[in-house]
C-alpha atoms as a PDB file:
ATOM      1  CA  UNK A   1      27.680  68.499  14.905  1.00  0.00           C
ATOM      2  CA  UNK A   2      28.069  67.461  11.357  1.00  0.00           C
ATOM      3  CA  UNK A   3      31.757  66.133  12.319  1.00  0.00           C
ATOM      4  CA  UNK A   4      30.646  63.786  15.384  1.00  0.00           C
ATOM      5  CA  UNK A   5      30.998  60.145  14.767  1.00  0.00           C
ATOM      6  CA  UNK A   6      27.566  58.350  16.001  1.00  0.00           C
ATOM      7  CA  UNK A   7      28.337  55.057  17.493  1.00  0.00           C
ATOM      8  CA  UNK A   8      25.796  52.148  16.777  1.00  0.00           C
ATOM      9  CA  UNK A   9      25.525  48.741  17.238  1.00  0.00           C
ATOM     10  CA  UNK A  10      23.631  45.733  15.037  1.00  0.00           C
ATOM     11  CA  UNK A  11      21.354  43.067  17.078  1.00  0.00           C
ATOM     12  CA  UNK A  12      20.847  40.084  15.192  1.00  0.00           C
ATOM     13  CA  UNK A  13      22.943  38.495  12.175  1.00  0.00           C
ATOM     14  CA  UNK A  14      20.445  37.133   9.802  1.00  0.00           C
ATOM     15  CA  UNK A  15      20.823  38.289   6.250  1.00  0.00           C
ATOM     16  CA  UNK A  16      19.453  41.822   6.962  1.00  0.00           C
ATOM     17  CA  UNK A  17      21.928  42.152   9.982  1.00  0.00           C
ATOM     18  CA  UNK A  18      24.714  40.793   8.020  1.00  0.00           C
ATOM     19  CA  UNK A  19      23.400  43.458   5.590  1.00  0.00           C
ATOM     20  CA  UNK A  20      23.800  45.945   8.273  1.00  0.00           C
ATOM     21  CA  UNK A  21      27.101  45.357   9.156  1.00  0.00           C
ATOM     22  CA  UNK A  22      28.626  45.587   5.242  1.00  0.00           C
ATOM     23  CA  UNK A  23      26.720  48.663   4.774  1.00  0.00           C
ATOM     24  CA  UNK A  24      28.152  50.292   8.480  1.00  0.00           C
ATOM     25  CA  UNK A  25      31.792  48.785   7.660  1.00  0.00           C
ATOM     26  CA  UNK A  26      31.725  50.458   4.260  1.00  0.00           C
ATOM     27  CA  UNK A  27      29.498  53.567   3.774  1.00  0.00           C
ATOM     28  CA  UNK A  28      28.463  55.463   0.776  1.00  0.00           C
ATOM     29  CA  UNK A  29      30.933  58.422   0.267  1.00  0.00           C
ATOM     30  CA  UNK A  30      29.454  61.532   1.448  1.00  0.00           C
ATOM     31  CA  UNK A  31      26.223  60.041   2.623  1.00  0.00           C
ATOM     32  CA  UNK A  32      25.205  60.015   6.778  1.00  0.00           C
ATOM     33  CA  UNK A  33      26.362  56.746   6.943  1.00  0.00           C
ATOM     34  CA  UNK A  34      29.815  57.992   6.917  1.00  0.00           C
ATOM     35  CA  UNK A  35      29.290  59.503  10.127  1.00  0.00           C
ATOM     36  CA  UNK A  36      28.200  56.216  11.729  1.00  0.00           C
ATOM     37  CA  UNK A  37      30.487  54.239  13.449  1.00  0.00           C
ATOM     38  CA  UNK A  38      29.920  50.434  14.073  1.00  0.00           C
ATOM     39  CA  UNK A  39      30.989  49.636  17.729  1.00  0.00           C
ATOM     40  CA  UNK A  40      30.155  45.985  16.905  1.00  0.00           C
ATOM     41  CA  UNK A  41      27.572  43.646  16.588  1.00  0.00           C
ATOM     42  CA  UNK A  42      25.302  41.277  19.598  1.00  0.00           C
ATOM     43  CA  UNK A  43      24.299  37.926  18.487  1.00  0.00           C
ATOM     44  CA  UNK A  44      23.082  34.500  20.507  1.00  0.00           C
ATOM     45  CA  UNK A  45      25.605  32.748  18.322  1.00  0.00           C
ATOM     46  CA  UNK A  46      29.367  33.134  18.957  1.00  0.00           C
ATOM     47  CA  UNK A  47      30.809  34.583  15.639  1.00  0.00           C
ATOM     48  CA  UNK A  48      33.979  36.637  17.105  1.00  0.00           C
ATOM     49  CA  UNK A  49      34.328  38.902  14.353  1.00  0.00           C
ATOM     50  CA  UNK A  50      32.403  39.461  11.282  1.00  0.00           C
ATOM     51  CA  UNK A  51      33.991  41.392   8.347  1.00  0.00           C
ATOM     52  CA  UNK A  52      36.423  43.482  10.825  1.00  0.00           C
ATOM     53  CA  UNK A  53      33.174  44.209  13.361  1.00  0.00           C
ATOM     54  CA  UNK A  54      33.745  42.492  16.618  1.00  0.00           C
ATOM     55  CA  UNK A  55      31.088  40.511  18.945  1.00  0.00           C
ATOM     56  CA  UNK A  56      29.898  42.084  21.996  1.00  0.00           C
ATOM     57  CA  UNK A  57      27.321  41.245  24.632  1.00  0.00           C
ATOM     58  CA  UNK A  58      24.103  42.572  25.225  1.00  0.00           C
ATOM     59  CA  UNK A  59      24.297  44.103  28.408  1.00  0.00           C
ATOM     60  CA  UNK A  60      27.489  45.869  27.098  1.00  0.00           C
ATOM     61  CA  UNK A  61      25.972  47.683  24.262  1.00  0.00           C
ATOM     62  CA  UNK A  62      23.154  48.977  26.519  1.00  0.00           C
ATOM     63  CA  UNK A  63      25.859  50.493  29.423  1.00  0.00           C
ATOM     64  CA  UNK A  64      28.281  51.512  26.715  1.00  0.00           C
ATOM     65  CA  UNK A  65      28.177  55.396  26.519  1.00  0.00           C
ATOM     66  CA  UNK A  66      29.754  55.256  22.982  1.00  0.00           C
ATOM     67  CA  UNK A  67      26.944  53.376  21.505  1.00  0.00           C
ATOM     68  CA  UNK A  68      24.031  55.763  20.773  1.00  0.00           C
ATOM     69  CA  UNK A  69      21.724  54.092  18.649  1.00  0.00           C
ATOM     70  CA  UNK A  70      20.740  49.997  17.669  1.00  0.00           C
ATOM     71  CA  UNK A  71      19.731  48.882  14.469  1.00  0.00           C
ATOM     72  CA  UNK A  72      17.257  45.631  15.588  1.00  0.00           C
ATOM     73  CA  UNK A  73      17.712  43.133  12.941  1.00  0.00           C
ATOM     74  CA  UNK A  74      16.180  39.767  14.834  1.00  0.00           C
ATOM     75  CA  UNK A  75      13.330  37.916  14.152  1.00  0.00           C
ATOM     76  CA  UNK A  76       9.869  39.006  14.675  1.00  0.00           C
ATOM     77  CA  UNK A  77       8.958  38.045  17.838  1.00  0.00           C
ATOM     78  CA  UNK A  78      11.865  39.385  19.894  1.00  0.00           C
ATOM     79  CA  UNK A  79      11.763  42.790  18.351  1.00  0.00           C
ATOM     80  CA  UNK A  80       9.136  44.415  20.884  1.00  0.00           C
ATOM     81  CA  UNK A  81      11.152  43.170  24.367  1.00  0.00           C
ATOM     82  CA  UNK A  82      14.967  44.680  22.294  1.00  0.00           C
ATOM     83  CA  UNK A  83      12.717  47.701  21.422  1.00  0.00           C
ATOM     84  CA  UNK A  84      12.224  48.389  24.383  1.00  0.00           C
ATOM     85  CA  UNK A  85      15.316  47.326  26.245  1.00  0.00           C
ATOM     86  CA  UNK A  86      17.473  50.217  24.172  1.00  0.00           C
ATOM     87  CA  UNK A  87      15.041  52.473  24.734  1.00  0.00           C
ATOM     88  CA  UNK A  88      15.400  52.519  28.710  1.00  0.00           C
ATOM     89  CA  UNK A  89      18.592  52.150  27.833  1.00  0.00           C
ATOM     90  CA  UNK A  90      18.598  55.692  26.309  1.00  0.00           C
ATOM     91  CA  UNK A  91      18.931  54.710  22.696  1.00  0.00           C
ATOM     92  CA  UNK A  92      17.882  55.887  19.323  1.00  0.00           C
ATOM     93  CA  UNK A  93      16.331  52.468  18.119  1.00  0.00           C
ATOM     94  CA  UNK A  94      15.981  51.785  14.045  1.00  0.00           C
ATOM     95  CA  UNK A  95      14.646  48.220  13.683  1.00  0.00           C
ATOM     96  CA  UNK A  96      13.467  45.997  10.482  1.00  0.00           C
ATOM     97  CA  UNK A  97       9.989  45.701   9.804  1.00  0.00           C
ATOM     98  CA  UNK A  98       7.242  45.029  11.324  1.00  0.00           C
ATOM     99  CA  UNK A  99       7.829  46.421  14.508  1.00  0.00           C
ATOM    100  CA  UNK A 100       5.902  44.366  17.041  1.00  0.00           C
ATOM    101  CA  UNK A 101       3.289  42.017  16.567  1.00  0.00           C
ATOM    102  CA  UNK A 102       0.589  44.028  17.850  1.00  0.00           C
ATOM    103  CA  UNK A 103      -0.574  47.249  17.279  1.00  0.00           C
ATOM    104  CA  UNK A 104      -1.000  48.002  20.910  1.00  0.00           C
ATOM    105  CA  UNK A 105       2.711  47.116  21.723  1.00  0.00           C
ATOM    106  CA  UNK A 106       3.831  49.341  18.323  1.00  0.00           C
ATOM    107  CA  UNK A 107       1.934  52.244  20.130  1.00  0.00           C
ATOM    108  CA  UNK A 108       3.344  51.893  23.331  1.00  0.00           C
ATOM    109  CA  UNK A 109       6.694  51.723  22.080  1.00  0.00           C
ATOM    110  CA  UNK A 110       6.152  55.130  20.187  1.00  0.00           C
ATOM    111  CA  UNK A 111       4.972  56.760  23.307  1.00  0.00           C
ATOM    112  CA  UNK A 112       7.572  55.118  25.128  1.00  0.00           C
ATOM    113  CA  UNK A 113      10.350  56.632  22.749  1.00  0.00           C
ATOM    114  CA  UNK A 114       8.370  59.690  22.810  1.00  0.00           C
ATOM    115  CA  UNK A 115       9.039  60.004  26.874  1.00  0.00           C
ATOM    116  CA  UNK A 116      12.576  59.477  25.964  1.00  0.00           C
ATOM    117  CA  UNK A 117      13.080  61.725  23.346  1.00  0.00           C
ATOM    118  CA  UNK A 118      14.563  59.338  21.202  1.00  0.00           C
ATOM    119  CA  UNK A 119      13.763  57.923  17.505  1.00  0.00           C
ATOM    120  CA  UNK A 120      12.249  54.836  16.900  1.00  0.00           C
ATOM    121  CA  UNK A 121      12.507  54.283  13.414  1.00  0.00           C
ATOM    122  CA  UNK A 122      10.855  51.141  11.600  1.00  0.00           C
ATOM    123  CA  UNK A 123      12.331  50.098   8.444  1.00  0.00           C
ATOM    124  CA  UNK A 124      10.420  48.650   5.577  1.00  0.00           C
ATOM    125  CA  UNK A 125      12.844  48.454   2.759  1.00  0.00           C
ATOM    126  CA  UNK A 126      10.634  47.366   0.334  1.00  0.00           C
ATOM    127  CA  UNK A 127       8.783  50.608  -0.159  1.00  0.00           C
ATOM    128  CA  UNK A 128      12.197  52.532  -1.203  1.00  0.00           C
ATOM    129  CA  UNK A 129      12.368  49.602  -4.026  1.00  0.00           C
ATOM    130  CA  UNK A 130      13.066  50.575  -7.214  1.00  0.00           C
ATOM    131  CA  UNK A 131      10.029  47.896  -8.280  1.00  0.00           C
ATOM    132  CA  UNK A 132       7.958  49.660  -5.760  1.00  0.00           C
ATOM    133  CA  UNK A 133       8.616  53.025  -6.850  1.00  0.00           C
ATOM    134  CA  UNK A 134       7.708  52.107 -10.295  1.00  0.00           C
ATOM    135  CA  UNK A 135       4.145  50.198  -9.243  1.00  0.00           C
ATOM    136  CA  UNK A 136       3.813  53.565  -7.311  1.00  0.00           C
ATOM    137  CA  UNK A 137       3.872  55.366 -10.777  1.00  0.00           C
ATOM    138  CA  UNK A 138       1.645  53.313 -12.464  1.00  0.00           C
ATOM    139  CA  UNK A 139      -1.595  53.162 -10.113  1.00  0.00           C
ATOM    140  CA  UNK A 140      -0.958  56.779  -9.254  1.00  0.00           C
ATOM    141  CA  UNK A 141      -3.763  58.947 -10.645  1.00  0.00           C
ATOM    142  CA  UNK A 142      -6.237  55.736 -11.574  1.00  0.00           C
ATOM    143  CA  UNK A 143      -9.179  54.025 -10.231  1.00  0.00           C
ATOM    144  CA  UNK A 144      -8.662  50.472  -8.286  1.00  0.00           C
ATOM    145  CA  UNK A 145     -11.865  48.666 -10.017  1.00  0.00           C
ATOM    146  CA  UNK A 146     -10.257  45.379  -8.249  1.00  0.00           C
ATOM    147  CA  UNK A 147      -7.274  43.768  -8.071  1.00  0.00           C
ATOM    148  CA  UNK A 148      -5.052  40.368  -6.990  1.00  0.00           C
ATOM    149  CA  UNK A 149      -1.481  40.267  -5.305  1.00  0.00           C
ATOM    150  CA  UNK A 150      -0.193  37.298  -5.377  1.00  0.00           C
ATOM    151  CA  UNK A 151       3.161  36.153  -3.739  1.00  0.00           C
ATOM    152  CA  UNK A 152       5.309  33.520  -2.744  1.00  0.00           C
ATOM    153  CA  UNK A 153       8.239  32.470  -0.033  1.00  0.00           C
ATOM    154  CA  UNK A 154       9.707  29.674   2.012  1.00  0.00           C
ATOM    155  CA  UNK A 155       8.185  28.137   5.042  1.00  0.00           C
ATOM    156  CA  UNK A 156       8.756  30.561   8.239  1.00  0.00           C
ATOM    157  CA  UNK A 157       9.153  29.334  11.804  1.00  0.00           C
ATOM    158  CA  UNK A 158       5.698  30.351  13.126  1.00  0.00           C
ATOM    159  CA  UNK A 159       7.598  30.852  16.856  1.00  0.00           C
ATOM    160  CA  UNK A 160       9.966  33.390  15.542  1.00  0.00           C
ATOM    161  CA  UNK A 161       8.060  35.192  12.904  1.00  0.00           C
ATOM    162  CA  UNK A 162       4.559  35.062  14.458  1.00  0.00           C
ATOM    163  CA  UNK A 163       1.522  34.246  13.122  1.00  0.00           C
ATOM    164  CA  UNK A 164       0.996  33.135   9.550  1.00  0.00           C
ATOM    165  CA  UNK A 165      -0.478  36.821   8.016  1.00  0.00           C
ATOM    166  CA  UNK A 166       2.895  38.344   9.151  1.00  0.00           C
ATOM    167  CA  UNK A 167       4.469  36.400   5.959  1.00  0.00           C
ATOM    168  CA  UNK A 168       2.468  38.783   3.905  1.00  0.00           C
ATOM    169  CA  UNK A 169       1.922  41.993   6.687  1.00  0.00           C
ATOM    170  CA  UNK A 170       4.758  43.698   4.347  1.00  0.00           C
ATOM    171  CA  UNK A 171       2.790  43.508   1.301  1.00  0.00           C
ATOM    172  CA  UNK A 172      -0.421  44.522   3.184  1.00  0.00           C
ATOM    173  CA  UNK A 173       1.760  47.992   3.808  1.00  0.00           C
ATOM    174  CA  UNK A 174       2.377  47.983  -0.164  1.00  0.00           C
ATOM    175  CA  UNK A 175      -1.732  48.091  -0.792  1.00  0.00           C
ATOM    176  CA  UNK A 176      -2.263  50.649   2.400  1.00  0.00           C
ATOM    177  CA  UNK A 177       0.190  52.848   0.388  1.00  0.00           C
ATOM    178  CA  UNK A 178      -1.504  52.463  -2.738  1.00  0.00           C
ATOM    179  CA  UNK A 179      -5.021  52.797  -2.098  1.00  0.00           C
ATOM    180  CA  UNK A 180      -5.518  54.217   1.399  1.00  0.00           C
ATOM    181  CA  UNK A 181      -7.041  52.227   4.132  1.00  0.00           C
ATOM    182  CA  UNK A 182      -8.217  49.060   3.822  1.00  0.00           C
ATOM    183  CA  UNK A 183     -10.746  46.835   5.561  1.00  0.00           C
ATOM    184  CA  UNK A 184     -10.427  42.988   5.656  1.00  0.00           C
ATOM    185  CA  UNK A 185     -13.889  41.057   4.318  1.00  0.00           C
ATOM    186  CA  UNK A 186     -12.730  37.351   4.556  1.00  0.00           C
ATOM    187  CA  UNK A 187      -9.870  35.317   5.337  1.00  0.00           C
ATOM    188  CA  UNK A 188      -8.783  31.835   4.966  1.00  0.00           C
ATOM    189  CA  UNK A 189      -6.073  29.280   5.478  1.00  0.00           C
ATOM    190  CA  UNK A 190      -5.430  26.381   3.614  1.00  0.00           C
ATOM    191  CA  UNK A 191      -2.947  24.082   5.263  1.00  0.00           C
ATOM    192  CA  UNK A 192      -1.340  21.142   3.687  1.00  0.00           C
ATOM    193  CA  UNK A 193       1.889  19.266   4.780  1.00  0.00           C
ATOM    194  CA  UNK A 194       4.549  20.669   2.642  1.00  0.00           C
ATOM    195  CA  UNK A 195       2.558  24.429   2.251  1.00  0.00           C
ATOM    196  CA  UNK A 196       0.399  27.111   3.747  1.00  0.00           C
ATOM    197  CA  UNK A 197      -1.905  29.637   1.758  1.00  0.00           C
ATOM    198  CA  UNK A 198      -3.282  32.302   3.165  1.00  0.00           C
ATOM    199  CA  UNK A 199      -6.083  33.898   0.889  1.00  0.00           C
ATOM    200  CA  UNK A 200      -7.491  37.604   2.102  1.00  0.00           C
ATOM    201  CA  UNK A 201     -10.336  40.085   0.759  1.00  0.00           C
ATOM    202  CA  UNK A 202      -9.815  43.600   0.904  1.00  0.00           C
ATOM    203  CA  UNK A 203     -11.848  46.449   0.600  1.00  0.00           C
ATOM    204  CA  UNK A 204     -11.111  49.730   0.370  1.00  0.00           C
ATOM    205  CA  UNK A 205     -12.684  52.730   1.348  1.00  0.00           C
ATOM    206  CA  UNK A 206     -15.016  53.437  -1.432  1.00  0.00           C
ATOM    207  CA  UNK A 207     -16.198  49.790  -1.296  1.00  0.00           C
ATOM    208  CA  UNK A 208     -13.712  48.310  -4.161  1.00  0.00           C
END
């Protein structure tokens, strides 16, 4: 029913969570948002209330009735377990990329929503970029001879986020979009006290 109000709830408020929140507190006129209704927010941190959305516990957004889906905004390691957790739960499950840190949990967890009949929705904001869109355009129709992507960001807690290629796993999905699958030739870590780098060779399928 286009007039039903969809209750949700936010795990985790890091910037995308806090993110979350603004965008669920104060939707787009006339977009689906407006028929999503923020029943609050579950951190390990006490806040109380953020921006009008109150604090609740975990175990009360999975019993609540009211709360039908969870948008999963925690760190990397913890998404597969909260995955799953709102899924037996009986939840429609949206979470921030990447969704697990294997490929053999993300396929469980599909099947598992499958069973369930619920969505399981993984997020990669990046790719509805306006930057993106536009690097989209310009490789679209031409031959990839070869290449470089370089990139930068600050040092991640390797306990939280996993291991060092998930820094970059988001821009891998960029190139996969691009230029179909690829295979990985090399890879090598250079580790110094203040920085990591992380150089890796691609190919793709016709060998460039």
């Amino acid at each position: 029913q286009s007039n039903k109000m969809f209750g949700t709830v936010v795990v985790g408020v890091g910037i995308a969570g806090l993110a979350r929140i603004r965008d669920l507190m104060n939707p787009m006129p006339s977009s689906p948002s407006e028929h999503l209704k923020l029943f609050g927010f579950v951190s390990r941190r006490s806040f109380g209330n953020i921006n009008e959305a109150k604090q609740i516990s975990l175990e009360d957004a999975l019993r609540s009735e009211e709360i039908h889906a969870a948008f999963i905004s925690t760190e990397n390691r913890s998404h597969e377990e909260t995955i799953r957790m709102f899924l037996e739960a009986g939840k429609h499950v949206l979470v921030e990329y990447p969704m697990a840190l294997s490929a053999k949990a993300a396929h469980e967890l599909w099947e598992m929503a499958e069973q369930k009949d619920k969505v399981l929705h993984v997020e990669h904001i990046e790719l509805l970029t306006e930057e993106y869109k536009q690097l989209k355009k310009e490789v679209a129709g031409k031959d990839l001879v070869k290449g470089t992507l370089h990139f930068t960001g600050s040092v991640l807690d390797e306990n939280k986020t996993g291991f060092p290629a998930f820094s970059g796993i988001a821009r891998l999905t960029w190139l996969v979009d691009l230029f179909g699958d690829l295979t990985v030739t090399s890879a090598t870590r250079e580790k110094q006290k203040d920085y990591s780098r992380m150089t890796v060779h691609f190919q793709t399928a016709n060998k460039k």
